[in-house]
C-alpha atoms as a PDB file:
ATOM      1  CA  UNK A   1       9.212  63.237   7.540  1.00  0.00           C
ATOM      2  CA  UNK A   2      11.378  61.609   4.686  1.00  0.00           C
ATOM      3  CA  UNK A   3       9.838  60.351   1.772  1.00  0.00           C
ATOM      4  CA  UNK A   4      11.850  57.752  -0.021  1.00  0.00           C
ATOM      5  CA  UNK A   5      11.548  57.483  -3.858  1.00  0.00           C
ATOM      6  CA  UNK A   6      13.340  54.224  -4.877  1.00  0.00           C
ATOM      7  CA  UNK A   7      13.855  53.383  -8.723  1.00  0.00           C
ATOM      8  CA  UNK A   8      14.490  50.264 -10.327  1.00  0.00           C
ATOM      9  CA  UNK A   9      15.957  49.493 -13.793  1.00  0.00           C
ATOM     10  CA  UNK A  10      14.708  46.567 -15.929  1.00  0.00           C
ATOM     11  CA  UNK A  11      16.681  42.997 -15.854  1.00  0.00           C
ATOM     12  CA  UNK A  12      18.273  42.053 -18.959  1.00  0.00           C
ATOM     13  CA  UNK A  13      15.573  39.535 -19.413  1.00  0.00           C
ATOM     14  CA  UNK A  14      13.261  42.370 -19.622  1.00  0.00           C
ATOM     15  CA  UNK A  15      15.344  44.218 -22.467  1.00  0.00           C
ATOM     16  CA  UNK A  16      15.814  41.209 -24.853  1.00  0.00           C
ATOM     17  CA  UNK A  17      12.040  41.038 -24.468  1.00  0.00           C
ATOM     18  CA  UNK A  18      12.270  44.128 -26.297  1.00  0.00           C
ATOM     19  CA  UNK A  19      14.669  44.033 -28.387  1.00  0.00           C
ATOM     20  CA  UNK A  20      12.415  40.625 -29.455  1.00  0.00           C
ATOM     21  CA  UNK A  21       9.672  42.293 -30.000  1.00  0.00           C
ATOM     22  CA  UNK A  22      11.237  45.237 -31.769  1.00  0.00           C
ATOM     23  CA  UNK A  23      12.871  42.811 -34.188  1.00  0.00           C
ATOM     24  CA  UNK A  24       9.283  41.131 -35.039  1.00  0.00           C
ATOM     25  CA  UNK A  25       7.890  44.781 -35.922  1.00  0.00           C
ATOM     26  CA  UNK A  26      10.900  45.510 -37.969  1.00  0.00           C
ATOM     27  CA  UNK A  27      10.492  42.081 -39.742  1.00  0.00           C
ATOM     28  CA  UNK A  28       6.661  42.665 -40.109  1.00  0.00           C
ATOM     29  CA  UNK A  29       7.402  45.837 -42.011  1.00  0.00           C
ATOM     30  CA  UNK A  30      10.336  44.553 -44.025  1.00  0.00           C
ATOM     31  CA  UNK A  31       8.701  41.889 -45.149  1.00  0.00           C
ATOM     32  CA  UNK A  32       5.269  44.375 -46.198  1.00  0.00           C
ATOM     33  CA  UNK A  33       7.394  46.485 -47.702  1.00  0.00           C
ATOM     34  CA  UNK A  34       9.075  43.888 -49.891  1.00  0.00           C
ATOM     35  CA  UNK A  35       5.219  42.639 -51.174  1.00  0.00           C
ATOM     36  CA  UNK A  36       4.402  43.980 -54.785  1.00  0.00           C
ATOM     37  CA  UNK A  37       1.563  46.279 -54.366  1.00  0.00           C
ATOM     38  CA  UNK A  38      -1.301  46.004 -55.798  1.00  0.00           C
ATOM     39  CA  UNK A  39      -4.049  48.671 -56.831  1.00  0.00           C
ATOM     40  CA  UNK A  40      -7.303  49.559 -59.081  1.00  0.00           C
ATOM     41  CA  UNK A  41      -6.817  52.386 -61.237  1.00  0.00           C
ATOM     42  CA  UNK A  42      -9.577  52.610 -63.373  1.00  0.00           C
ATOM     43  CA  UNK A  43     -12.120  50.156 -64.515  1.00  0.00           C
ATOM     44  CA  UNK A  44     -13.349  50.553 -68.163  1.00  0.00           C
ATOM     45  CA  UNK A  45     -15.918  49.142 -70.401  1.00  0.00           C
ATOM     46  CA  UNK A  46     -15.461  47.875 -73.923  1.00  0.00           C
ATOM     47  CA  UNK A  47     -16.896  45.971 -76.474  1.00  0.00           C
ATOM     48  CA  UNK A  48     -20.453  47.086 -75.620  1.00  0.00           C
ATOM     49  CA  UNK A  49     -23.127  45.411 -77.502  1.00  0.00           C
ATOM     50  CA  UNK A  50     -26.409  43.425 -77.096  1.00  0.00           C
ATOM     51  CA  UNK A  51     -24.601  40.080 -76.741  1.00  0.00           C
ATOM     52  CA  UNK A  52     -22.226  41.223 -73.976  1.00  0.00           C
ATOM     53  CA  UNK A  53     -19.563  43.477 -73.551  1.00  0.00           C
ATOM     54  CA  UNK A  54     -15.909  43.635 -72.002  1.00  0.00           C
ATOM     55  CA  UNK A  55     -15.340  44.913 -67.780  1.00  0.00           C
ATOM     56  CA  UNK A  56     -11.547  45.780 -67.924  1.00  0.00           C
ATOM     57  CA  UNK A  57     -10.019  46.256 -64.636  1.00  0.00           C
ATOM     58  CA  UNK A  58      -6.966  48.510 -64.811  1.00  0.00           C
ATOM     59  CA  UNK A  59      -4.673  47.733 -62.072  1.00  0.00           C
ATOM     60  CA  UNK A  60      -1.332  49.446 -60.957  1.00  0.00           C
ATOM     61  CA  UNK A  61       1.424  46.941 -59.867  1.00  0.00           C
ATOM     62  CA  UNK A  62       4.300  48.751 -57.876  1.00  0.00           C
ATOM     63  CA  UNK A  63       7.438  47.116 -57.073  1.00  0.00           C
ATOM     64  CA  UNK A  64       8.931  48.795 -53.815  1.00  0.00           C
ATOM     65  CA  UNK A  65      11.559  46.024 -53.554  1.00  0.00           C
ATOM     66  CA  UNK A  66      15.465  47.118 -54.835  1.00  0.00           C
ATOM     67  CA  UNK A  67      15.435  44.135 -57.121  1.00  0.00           C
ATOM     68  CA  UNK A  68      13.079  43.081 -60.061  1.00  0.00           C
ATOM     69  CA  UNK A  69      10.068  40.681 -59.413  1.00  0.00           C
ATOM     70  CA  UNK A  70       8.131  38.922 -62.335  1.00  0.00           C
ATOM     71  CA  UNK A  71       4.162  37.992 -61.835  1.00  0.00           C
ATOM     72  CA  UNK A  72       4.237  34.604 -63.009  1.00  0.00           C
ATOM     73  CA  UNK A  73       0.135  33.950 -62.523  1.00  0.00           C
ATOM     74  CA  UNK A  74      -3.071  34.367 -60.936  1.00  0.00           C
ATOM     75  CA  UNK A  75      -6.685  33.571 -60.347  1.00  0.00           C
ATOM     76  CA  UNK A  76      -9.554  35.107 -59.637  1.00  0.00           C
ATOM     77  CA  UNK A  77     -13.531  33.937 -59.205  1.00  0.00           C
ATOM     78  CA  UNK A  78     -16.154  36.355 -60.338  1.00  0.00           C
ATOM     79  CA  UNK A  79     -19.375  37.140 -58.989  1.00  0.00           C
ATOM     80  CA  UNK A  80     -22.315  38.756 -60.636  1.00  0.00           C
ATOM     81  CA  UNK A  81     -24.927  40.326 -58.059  1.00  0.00           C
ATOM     82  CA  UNK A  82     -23.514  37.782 -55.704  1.00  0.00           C
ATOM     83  CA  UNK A  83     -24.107  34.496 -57.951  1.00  0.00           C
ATOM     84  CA  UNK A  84     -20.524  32.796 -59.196  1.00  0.00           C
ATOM     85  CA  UNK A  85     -20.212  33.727 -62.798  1.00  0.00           C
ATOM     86  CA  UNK A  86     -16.884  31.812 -63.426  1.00  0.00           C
ATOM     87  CA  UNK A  87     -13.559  30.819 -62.105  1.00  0.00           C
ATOM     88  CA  UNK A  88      -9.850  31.944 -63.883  1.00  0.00           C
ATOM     89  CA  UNK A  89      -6.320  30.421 -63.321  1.00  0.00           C
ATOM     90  CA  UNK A  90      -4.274  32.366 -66.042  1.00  0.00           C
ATOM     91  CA  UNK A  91      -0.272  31.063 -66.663  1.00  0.00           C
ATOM     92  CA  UNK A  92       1.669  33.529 -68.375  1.00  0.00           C
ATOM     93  CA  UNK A  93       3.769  32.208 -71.110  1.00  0.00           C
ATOM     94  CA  UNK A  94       6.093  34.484 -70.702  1.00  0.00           C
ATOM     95  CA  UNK A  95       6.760  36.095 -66.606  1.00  0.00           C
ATOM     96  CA  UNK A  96       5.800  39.909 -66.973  1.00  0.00           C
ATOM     97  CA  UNK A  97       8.706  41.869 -65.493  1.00  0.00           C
ATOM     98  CA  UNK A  98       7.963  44.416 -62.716  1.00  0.00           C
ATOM     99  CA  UNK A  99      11.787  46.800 -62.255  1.00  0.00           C
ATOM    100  CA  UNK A 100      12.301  47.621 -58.951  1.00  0.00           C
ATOM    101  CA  UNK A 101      10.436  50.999 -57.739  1.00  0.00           C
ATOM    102  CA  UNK A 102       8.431  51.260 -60.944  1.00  0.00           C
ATOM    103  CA  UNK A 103       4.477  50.972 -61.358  1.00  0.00           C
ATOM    104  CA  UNK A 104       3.359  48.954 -64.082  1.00  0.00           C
ATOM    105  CA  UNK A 105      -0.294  49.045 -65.372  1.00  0.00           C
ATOM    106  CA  UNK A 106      -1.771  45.713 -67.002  1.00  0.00           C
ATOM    107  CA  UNK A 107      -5.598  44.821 -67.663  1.00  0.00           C
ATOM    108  CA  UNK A 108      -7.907  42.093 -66.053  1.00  0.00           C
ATOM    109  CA  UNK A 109     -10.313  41.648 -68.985  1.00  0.00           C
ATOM    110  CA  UNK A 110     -13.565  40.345 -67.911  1.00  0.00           C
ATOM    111  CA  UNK A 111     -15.724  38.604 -70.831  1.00  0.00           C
ATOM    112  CA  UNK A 112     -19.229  39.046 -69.794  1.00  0.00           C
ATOM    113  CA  UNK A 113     -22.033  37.380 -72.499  1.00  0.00           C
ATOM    114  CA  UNK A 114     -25.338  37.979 -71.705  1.00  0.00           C
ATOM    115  CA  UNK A 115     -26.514  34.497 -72.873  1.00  0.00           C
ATOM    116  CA  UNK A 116     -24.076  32.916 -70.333  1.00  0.00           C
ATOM    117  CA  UNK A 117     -25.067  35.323 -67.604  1.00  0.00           C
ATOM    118  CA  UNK A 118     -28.542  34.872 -68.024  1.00  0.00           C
ATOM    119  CA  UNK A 119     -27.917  30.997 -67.771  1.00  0.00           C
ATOM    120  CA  UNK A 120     -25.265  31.293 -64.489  1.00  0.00           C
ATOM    121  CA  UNK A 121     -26.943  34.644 -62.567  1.00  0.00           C
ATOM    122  CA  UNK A 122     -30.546  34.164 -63.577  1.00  0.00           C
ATOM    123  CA  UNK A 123     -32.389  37.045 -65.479  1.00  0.00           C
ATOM    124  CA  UNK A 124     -30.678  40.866 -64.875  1.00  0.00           C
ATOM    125  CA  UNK A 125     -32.323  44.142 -65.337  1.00  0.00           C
ATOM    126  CA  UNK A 126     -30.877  47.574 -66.150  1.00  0.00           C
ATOM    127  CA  UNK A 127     -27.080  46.983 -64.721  1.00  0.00           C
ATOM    128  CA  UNK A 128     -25.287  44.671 -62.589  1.00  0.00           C
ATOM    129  CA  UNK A 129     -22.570  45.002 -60.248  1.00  0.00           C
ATOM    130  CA  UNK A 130     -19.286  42.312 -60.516  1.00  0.00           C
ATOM    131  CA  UNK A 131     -17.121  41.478 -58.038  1.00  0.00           C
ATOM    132  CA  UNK A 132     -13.611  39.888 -58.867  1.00  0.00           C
ATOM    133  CA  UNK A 133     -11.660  37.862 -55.627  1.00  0.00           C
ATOM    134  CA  UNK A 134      -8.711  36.438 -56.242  1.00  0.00           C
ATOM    135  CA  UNK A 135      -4.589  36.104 -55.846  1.00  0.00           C
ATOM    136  CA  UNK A 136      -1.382  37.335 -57.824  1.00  0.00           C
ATOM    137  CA  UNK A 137       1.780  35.290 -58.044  1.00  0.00           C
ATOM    138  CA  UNK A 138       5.272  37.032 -58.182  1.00  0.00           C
ATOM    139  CA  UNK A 139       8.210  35.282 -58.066  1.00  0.00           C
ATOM    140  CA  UNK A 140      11.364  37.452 -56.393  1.00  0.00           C
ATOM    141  CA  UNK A 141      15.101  37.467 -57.552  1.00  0.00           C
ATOM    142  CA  UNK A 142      15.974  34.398 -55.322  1.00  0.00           C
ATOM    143  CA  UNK A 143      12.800  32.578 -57.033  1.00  0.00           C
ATOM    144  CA  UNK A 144      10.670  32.909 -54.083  1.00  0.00           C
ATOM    145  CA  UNK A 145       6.843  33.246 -54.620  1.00  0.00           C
ATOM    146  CA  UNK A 146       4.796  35.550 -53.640  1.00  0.00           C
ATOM    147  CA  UNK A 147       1.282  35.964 -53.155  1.00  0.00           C
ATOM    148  CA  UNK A 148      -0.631  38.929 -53.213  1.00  0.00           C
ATOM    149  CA  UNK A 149      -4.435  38.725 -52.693  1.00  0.00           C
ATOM    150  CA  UNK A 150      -6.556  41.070 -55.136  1.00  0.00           C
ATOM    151  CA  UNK A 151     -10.341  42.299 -54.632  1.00  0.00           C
ATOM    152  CA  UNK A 152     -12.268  44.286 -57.308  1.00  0.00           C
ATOM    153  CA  UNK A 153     -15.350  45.724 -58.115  1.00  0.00           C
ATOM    154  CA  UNK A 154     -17.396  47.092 -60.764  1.00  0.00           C
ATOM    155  CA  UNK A 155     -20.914  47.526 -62.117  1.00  0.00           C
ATOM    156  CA  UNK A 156     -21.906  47.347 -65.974  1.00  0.00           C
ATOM    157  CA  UNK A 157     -25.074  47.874 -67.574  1.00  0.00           C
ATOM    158  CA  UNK A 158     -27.369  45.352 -69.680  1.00  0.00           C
ATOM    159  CA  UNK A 159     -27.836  47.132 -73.052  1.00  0.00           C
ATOM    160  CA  UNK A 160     -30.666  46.324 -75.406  1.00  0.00           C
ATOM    161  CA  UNK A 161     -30.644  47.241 -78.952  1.00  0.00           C
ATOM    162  CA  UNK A 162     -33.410  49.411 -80.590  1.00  0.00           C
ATOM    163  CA  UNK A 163     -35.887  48.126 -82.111  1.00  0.00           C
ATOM    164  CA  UNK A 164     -37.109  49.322 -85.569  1.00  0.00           C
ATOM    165  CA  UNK A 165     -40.641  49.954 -86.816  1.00  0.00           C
ATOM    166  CA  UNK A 166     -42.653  52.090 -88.966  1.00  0.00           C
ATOM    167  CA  UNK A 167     -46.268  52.953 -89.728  1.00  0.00           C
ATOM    168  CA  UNK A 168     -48.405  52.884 -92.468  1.00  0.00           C
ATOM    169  CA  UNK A 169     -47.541  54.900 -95.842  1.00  0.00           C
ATOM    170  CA  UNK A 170     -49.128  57.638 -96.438  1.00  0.00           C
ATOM    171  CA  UNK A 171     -49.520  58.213 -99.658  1.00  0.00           C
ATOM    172  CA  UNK A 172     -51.127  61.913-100.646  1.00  0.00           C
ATOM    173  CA  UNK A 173     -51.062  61.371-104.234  1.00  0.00           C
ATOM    174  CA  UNK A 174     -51.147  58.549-106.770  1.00  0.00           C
ATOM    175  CA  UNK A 175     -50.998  58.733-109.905  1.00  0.00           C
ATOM    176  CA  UNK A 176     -50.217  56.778-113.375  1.00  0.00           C
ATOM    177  CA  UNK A 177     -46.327  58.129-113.505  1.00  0.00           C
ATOM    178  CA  UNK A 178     -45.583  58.302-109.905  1.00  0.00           C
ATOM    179  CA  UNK A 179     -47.042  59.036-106.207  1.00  0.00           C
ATOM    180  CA  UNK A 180     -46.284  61.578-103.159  1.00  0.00           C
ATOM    181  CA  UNK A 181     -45.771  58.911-100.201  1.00  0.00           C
ATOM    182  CA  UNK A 182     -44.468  59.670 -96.178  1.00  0.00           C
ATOM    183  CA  UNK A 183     -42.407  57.100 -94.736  1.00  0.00           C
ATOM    184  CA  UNK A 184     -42.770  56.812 -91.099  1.00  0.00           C
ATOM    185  CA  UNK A 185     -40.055  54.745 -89.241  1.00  0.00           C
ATOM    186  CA  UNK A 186     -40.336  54.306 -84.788  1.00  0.00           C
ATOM    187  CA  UNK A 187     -37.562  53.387 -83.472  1.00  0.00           C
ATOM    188  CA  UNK A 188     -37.812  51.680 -79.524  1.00  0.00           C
ATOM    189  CA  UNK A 189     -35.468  52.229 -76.913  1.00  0.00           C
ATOM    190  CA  UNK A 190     -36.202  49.151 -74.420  1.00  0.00           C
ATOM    191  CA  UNK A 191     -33.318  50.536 -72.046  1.00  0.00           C
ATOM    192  CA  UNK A 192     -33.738  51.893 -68.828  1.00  0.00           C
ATOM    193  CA  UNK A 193     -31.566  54.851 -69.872  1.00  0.00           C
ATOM    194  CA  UNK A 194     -31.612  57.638 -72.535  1.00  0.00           C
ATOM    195  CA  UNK A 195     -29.750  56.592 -75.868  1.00  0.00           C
ATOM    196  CA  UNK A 196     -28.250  59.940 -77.203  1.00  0.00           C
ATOM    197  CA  UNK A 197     -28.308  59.010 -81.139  1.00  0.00           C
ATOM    198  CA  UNK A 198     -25.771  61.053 -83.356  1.00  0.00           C
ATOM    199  CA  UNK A 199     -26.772  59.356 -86.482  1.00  0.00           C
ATOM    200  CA  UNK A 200     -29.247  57.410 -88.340  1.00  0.00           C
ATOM    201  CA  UNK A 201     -27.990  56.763 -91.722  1.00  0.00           C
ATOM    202  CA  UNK A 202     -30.674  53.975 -93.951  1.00  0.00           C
ATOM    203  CA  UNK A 203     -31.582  52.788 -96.719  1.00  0.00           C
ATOM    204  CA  UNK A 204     -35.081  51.908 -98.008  1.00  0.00           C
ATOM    205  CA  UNK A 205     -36.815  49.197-100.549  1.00  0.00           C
ATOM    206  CA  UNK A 206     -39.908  48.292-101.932  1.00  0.00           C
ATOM    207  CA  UNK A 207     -39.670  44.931-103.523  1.00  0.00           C
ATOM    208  CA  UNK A 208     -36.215  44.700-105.100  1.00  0.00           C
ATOM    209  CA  UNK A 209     -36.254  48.825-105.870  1.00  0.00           C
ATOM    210  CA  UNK A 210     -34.360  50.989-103.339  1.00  0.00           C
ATOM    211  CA  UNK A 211     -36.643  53.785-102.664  1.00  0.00           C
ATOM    212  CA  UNK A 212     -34.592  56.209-100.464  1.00  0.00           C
ATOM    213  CA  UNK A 213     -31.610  56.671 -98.776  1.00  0.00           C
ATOM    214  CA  UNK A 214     -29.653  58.922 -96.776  1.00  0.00           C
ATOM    215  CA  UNK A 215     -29.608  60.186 -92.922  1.00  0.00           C
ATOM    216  CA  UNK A 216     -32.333  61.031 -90.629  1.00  0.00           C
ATOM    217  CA  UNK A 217     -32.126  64.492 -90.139  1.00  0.00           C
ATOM    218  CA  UNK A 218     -33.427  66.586 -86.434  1.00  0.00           C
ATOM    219  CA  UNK A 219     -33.477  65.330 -82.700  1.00  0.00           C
ATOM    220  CA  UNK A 220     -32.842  61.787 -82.672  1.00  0.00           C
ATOM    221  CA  UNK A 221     -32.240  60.455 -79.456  1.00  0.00           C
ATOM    222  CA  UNK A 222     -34.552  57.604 -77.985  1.00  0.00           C
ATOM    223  CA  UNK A 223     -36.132  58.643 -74.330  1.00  0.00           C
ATOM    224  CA  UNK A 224     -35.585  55.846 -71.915  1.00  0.00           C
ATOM    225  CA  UNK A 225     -38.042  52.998 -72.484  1.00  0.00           C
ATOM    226  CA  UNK A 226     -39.910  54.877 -74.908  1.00  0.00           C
ATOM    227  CA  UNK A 227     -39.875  55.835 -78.543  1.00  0.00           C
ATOM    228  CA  UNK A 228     -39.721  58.358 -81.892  1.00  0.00           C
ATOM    229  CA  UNK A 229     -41.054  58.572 -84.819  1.00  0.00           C
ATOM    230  CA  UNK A 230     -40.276  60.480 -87.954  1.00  0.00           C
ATOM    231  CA  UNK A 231     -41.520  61.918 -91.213  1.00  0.00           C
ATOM    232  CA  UNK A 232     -39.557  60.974 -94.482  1.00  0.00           C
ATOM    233  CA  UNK A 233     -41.930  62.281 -97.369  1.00  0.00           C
ATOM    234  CA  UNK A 234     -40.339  62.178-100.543  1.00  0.00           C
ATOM    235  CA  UNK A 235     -41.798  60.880-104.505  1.00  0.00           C
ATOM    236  CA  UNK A 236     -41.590  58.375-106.243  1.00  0.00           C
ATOM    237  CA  UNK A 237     -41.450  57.991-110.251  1.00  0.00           C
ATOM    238  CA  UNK A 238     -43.243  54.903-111.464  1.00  0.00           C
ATOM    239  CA  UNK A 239     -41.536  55.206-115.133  1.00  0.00           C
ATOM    240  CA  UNK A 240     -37.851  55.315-113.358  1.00  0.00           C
ATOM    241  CA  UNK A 241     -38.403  52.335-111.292  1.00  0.00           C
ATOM    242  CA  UNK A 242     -40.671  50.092-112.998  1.00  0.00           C
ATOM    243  CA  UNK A 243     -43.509  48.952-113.808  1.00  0.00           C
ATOM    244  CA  UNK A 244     -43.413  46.270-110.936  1.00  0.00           C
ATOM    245  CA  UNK A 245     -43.547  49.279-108.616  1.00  0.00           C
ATOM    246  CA  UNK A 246     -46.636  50.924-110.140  1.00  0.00           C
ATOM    247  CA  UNK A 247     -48.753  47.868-109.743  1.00  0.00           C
ATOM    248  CA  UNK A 248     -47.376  47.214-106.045  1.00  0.00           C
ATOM    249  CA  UNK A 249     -49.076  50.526-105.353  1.00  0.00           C
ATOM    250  CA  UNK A 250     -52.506  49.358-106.519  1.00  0.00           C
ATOM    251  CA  UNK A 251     -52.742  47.210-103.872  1.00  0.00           C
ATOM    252  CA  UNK A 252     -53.031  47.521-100.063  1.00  0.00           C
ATOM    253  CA  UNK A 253     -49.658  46.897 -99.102  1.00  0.00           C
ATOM    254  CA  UNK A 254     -45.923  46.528-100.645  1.00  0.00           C
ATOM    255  CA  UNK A 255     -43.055  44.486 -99.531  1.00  0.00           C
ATOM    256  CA  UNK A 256     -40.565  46.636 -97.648  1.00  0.00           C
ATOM    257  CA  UNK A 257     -36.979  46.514 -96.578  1.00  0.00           C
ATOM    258  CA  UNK A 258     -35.485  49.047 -93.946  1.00  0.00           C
ATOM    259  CA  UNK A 259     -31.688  48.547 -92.995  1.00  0.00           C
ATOM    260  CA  UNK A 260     -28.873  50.631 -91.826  1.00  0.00           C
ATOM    261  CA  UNK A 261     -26.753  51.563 -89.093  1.00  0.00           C
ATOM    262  CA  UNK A 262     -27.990  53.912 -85.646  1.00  0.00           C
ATOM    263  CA  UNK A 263     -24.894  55.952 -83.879  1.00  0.00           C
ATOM    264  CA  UNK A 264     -25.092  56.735 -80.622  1.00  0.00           C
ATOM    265  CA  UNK A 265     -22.815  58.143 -78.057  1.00  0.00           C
ATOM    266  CA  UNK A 266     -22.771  56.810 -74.733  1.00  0.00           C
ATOM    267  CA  UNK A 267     -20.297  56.539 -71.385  1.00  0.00           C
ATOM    268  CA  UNK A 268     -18.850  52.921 -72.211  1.00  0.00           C
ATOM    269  CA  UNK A 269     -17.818  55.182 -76.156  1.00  0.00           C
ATOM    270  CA  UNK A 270     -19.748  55.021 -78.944  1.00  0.00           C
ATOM    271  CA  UNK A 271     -21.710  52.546 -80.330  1.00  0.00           C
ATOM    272  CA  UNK A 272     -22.875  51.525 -84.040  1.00  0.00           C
ATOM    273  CA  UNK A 273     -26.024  49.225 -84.248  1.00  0.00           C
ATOM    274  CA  UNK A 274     -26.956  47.892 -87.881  1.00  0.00           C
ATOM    275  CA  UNK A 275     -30.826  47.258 -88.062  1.00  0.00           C
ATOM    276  CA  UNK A 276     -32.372  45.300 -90.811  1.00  0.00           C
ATOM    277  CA  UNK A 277     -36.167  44.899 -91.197  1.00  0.00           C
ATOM    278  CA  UNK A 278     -37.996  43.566 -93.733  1.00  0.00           C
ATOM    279  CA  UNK A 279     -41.551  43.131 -93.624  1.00  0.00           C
ATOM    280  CA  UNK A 280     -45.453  44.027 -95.704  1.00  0.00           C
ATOM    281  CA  UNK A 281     -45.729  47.813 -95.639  1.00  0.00           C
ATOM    282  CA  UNK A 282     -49.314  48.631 -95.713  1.00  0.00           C
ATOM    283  CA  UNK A 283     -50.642  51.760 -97.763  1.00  0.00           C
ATOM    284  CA  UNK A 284     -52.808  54.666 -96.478  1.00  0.00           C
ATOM    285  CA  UNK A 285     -54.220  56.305 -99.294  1.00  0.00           C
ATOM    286  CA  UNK A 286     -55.497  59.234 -99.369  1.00  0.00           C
ATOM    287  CA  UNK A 287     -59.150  59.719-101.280  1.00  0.00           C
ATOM    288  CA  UNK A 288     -58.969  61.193-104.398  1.00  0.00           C
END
């Protein structure tokens, strides 16, 4: 028995079909490869404080066309644990120049006040996480635009400062010409994270008469949502400051000032936060 194998070769319909649909891949890949691309480097925080701070988003943008291309604009909407925080359309004044096969970093700043927040997102523990949707314009050699979409994300924390207290004076020894007194400042960390404090430098009044200055010395840093206290014993002399002084002592409480400046070291870099409380100090005396 004969077995017959017959063959049969495609029309020439068949092969512009595929030389059709070989042209729309090549296309398809010309024209992706022509598209400025678009990535997240790093995203950084700056400008940390109690009122806000600053989300930058570092993006690459890398030109894999043979001729230049200029970003000319873009927009972007942010989100703040999914709530619309605000809306940007940003014109450059002048087009930022992208050479051809060259990555070029720029910044995406994002202003973030807690007052506003608070006002568009509703109240925010701890941290937060943003999300930033939006498109880049470049324009191409032959003044063609191009748009590139852009999706980013990021969380930032909520930062509280400090706050600053102090118990009563003790005062182990009064006398006519002066008295042995313990100031005892507490400082309050309201954060949900440990503050590592490098520095507390102060200063200290009672009335109009600075008392003490200088830094606290030992382990400063502030447990999360919790406090310390220290121990700053030192004397004062009644004929060098005054008689105002003496007589404040005689009663139950003097007038008190406490300012100065807390540095602490943190992730987002470090931070300086001035404190400034003024407020009756009351005495604990000591029996004679």
């Amino acid at each position: 028995m004969r077995t017959r194998v017959s063959s049969s070769r495609p029309g020439p319909g068949f092969v512009c079909l595929l030389l059709f649909l070989a042209g729309l891949r090549v296309g398809a890949a010309s024209a992706s490869r022509d598209e400025v691309i678009v990535t997240l480097k790093d995203k950084v925080i700056k400008d940390l404080s109690s009122r806000g701070l600053t989300l930058a988003f570092h993006i690459g943008l890398f030109n894999p066309a043979s001729a230049p291309r200029e970003l000319v604009r873009y927009r972007y909407r942010v989100t703040v644990n999914q709530k619309q925080f605000l809306n940007m359309t940003v014109a450059l004044d002048e087009p930022l120049s992208l050479p051809p096969d060259v990555e070029t970093r720029i910044a995406l700043p994002v202003r973030i006040s807690y007052d506003l927040l608070a006002a568009a997102v509703g109240p925010v523990a701890d941290k937060a996480v943003c999300d930033l949707v939006g498109d880049m314009y470049f324009v191409t050699e032959r003044k063609k635009e191009q748009r590139v979409p852009i999706a980013f994300s990021g969380g930032f924390p909520i930062f509280k400062d400090p706050e600053v207290d102090w118990l009563p004076l003790k005062v182990n020894d009064l006398t006519v010409g002066g008295a042995d007194v313990v100031f005892r400042p507490v400082f309050r960390n309201l954060n949900g994270y440990e503050l590592l404090v490098d520095e507390i430098r102060f200063r200290l009044f009672f009335g109009e008469e600075e008392a003490l200055s200088g830094l606290i010395a030992g382990d400063k840093s502030l447990p999360q949502m919790g406090e310390r206290s220290f121990a700053l014993p030192f004397l004062l002399d009644f004929f060098e400051a005054g008689e105002g002084l003496r007589e404040r002592f005689e009663k139950d409480e003097v007038p008190c000032r406490f300012t100065g400046e807390i540095a602490v070291a943190s992730a987002w870099g470090r931070l300086v936060i001035r404190f400034d409380k003024t407020q009756g100090l009351r005495l604990e005396k000591t029996p004679q």
